[in-house]
N, C-alpha and C. Protein backbone atom coordinates (compact mmCIF):
# COMPACT_ATOMS: atom_id res chain seq x y z
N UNK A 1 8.39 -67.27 26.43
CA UNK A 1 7.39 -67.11 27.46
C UNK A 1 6.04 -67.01 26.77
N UNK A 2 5.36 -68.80 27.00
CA UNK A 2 4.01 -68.07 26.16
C UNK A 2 2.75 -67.87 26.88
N UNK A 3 2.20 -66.74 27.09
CA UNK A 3 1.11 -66.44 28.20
C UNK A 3 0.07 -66.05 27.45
N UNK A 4 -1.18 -66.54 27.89
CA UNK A 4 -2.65 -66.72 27.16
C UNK A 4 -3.14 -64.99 27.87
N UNK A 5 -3.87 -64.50 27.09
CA UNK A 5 -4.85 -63.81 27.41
C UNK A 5 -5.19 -63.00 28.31
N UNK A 6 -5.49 -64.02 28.88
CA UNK A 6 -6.18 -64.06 30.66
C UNK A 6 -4.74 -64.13 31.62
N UNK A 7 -3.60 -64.83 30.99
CA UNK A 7 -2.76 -64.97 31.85
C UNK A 7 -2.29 -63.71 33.40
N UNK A 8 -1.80 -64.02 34.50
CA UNK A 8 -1.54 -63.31 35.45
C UNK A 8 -0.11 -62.39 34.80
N UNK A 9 0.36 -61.36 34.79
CA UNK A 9 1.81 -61.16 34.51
C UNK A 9 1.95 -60.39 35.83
N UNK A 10 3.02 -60.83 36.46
CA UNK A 10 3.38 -60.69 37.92
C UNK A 10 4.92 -59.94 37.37
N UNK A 11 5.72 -60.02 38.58
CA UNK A 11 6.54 -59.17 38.93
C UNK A 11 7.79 -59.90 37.89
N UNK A 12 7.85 -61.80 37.90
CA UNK A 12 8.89 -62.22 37.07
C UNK A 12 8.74 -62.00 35.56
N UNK A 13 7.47 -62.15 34.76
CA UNK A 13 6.89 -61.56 33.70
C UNK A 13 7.25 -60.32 33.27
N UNK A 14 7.32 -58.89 34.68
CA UNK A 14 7.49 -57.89 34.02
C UNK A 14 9.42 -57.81 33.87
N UNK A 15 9.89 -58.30 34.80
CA UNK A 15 11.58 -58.37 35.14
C UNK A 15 11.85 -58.90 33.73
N UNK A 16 11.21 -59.86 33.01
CA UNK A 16 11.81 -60.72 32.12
C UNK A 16 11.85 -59.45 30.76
N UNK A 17 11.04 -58.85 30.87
CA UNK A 17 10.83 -57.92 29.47
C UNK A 17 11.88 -56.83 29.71
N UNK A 18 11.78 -56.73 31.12
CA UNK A 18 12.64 -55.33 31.27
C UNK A 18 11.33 -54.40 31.55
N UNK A 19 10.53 -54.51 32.25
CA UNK A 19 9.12 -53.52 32.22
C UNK A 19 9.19 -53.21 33.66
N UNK A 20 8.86 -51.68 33.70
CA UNK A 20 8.31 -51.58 35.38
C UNK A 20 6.74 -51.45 35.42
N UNK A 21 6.14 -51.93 36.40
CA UNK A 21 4.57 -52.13 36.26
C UNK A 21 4.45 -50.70 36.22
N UNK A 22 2.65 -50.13 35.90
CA UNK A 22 2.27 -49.31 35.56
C UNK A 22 2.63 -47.83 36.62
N UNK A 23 2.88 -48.01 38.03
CA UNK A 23 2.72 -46.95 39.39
C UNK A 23 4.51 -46.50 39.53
N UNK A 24 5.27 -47.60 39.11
CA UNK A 24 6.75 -47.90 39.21
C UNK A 24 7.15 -46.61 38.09
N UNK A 25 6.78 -47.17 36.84
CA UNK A 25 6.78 -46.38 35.68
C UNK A 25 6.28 -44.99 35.76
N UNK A 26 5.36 -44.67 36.38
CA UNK A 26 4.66 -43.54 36.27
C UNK A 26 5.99 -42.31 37.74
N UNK A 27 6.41 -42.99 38.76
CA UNK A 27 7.40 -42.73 39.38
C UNK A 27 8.51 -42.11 38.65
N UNK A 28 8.80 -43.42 37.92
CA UNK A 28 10.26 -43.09 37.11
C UNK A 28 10.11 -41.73 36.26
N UNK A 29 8.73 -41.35 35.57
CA UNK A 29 8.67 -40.36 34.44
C UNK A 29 8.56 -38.58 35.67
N UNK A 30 7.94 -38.90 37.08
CA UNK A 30 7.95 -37.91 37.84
C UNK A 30 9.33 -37.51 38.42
N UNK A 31 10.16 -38.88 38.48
CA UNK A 31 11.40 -38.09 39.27
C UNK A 31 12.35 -37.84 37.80
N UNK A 32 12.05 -38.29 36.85
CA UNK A 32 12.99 -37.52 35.60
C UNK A 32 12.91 -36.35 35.08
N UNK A 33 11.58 -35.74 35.27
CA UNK A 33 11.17 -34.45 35.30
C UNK A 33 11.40 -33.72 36.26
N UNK A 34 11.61 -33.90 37.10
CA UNK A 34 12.45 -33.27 38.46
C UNK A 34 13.86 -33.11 38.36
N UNK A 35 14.05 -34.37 37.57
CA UNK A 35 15.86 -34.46 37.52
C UNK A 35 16.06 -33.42 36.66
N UNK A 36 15.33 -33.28 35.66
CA UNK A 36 15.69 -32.22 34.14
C UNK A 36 15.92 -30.66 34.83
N UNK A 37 14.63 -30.84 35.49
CA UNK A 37 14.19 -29.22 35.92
C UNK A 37 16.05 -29.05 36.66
N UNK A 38 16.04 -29.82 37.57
CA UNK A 38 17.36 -29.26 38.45
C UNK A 38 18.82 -29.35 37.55
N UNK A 39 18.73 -30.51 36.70
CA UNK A 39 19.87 -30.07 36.10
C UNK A 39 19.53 -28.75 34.84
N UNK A 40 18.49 -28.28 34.85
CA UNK A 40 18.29 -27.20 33.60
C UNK A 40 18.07 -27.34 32.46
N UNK A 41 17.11 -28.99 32.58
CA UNK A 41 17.28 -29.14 30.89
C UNK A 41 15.80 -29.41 30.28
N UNK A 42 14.88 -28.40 30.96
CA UNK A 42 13.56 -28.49 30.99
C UNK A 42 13.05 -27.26 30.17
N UNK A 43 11.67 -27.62 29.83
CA UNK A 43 11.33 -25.99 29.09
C UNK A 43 11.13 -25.08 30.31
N UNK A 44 11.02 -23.67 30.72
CA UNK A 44 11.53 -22.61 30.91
C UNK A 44 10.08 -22.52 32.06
N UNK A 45 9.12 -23.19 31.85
CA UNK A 45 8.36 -22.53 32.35
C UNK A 45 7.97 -23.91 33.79
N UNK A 46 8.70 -24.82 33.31
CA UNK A 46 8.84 -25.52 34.95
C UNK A 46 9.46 -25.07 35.79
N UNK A 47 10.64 -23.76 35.76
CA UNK A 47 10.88 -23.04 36.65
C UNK A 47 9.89 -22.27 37.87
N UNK A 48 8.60 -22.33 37.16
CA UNK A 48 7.17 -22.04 38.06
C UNK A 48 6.63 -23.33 38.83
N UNK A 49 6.96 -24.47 38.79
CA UNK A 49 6.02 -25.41 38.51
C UNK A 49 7.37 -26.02 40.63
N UNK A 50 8.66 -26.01 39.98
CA UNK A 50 9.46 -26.65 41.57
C UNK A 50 10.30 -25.68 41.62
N UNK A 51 10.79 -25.33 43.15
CA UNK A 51 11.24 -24.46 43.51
C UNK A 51 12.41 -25.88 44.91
N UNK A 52 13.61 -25.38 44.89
CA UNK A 52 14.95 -25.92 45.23
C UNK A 52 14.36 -26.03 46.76
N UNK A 53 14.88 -26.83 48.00
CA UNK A 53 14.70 -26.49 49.34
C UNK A 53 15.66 -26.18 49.94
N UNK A 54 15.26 -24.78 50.48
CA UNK A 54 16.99 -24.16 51.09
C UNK A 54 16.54 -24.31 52.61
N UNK A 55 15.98 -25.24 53.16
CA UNK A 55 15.83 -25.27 54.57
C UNK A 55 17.17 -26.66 55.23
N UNK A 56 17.68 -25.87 56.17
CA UNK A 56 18.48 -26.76 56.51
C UNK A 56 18.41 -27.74 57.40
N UNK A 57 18.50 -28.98 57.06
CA UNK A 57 17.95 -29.87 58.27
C UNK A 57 19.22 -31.40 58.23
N UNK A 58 18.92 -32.15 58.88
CA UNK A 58 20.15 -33.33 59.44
C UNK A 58 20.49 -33.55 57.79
N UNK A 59 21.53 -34.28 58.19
CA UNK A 59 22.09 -35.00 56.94
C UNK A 59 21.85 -36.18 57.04
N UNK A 60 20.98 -36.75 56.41
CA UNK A 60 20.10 -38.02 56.05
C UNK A 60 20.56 -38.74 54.57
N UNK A 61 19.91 -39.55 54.21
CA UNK A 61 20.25 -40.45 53.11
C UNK A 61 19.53 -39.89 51.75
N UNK A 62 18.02 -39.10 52.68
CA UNK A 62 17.38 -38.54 51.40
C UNK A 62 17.39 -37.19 51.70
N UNK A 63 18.48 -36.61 52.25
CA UNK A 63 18.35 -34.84 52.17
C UNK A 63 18.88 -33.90 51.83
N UNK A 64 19.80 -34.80 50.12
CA UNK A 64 20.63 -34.26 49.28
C UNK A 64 19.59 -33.46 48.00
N UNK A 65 19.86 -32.47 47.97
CA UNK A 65 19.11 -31.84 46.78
C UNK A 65 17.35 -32.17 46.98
N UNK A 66 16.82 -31.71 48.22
CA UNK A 66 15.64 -31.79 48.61
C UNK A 66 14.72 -30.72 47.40
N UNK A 67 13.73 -31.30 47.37
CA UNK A 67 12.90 -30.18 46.38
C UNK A 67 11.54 -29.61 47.31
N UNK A 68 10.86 -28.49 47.26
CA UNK A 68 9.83 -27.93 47.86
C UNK A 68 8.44 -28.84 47.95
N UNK A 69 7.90 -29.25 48.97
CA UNK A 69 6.95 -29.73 48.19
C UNK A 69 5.25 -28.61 48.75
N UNK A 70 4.54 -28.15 48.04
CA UNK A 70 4.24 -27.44 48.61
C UNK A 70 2.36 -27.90 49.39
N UNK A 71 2.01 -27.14 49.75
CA UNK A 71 1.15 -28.01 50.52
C UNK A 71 -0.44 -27.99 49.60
N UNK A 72 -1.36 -28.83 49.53
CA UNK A 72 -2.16 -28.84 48.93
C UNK A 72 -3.24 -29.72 49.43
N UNK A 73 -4.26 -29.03 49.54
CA UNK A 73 -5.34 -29.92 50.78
C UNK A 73 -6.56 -30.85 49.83
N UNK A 74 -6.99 -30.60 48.30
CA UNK A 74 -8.12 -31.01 47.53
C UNK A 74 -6.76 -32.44 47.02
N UNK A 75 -7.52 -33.33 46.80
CA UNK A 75 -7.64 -34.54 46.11
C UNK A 75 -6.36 -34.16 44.60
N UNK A 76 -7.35 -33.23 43.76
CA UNK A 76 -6.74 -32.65 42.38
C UNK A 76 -5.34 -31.87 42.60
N UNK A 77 -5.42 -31.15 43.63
CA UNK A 77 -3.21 -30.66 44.12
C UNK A 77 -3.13 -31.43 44.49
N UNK A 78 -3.03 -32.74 45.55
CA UNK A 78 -2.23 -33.99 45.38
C UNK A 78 -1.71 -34.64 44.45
N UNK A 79 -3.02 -34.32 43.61
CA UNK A 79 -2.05 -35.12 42.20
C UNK A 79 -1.90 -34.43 40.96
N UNK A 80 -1.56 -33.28 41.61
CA UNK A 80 -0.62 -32.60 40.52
C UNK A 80 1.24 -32.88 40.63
N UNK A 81 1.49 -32.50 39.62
CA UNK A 81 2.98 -32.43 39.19
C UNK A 81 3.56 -31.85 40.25
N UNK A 82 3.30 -30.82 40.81
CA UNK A 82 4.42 -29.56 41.51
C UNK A 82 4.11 -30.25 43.21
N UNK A 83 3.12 -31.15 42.92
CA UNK A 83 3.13 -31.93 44.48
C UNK A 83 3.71 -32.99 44.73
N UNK A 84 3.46 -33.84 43.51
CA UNK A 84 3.78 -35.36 43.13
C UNK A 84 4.98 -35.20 43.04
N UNK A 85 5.96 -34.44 41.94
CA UNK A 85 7.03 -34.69 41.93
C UNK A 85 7.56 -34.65 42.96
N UNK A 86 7.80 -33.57 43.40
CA UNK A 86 8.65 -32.90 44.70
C UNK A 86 8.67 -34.53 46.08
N UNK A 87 7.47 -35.22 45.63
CA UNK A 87 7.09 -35.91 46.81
C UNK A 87 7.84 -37.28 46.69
N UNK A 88 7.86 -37.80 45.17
CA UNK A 88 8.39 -38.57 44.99
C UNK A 88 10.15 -38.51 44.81
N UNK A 89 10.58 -37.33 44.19
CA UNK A 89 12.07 -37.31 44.59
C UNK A 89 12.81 -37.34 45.59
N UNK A 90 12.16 -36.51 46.68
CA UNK A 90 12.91 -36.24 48.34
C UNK A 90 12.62 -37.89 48.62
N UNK A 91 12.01 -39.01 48.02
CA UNK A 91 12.27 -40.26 48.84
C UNK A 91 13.62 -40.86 48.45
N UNK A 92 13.88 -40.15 46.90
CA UNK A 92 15.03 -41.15 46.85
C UNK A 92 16.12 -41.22 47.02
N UNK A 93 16.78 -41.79 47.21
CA UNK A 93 18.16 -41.97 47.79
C UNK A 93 19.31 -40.93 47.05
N UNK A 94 20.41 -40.54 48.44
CA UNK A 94 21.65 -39.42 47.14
C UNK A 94 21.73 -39.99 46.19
N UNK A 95 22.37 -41.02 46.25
CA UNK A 95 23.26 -41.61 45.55
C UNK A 95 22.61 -41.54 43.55
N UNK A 96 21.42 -41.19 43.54
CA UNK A 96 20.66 -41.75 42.31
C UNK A 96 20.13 -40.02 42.11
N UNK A 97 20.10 -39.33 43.31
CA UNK A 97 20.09 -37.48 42.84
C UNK A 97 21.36 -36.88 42.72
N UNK A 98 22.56 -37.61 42.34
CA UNK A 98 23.66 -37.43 42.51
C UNK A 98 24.48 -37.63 40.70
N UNK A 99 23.67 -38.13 40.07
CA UNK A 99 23.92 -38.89 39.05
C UNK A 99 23.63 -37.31 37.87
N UNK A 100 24.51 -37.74 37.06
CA UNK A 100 24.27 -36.60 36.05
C UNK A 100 23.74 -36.61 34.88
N UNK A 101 23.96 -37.66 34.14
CA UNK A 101 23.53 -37.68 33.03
C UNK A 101 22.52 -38.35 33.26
N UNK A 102 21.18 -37.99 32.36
CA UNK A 102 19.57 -38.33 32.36
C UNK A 102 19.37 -39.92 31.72
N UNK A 103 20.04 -40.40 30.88
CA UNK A 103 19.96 -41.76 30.66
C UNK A 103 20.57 -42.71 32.04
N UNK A 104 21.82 -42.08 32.40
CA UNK A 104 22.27 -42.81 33.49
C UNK A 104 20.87 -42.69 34.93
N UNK A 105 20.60 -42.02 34.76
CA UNK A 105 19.46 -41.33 35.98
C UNK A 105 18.43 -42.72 35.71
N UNK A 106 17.91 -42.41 34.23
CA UNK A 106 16.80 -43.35 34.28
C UNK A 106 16.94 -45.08 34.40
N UNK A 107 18.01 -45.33 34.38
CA UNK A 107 18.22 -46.77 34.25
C UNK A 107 18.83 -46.91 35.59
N UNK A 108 19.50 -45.84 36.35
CA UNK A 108 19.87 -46.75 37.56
C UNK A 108 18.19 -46.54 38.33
N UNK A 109 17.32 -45.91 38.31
CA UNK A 109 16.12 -45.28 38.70
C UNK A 109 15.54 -46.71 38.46
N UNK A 110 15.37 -47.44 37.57
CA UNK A 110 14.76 -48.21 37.14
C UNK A 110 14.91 -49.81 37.69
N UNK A 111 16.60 -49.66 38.00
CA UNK A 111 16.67 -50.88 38.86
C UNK A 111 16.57 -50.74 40.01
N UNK A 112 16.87 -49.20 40.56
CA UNK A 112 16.17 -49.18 42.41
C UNK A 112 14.87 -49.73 42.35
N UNK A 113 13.88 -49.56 41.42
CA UNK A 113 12.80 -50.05 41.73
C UNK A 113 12.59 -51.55 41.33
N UNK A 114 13.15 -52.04 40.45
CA UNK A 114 12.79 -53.24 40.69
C UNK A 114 13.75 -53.88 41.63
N UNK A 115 14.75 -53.86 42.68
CA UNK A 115 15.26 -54.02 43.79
C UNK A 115 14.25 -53.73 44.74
N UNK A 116 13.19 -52.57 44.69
CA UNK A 116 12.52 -52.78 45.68
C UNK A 116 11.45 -53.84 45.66
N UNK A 117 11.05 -54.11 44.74
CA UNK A 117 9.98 -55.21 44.06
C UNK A 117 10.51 -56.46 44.57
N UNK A 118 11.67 -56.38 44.17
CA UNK A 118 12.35 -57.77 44.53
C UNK A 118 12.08 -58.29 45.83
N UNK A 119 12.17 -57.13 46.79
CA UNK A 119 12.74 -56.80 48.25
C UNK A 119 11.34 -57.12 49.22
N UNK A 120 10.42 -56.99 48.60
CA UNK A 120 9.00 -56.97 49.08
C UNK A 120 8.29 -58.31 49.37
């Protein structure tokens, strides 16, 4: 694949390397840090940072191992960690918060998203 410079690298460009674009990627590193915290394999002090959701509500596709997300009205708590994460895990599906081991996490994580890329 030989691409100049200037070239466009689109969605088949990044599939071919194995790359998730820059927003995809930045996803994947928020819900793995979420994944750690809940399976316990985080440093000690993200125990401050997400807190578990014990509110009970339907049984849905994404309302396995829900995380808190807590509320934050400035620009700068939106895009913090303890907002972002929480926000981006409760979207994703059981089946992938269900998974145990953290390599397995990140690679099936990695093809939900480019399935959704695909899908678009």
């Amino acid at each position: 694949m030989e691409l100049n410079n200037r070239d466009h690298i689109g969605f088949e460009q990044l599939e071919k390397i194995n790359w998730l674009n820059c927003n995809d990627r930045f996803k994947q590193t928020l819900c793995s840090t979420v994944f750690k915290y809940l399976k316990n394999k985080c440093p000690k002090f993200m125990s401050e940072v997400f807190t578990i959701s014990h509110q009970r509500s339907l049984n849905t596709r994404h309302s396995y191992l829900k995380v808190d997300q807590p509320m934050r009205k400035t620009n700068a708590g939106q895009n913090a960690l303890s907002y972002r994460g929480p926000g981006e895990w409760n979207k994703l599906p059981n089946e992938l918060k269900k998974i145990e081991n953290i390599n397995t996490f990140k690679h099936r994580l990695k093809d939900f998203y480019f399935d959704k890329l695909k899908n678009k």
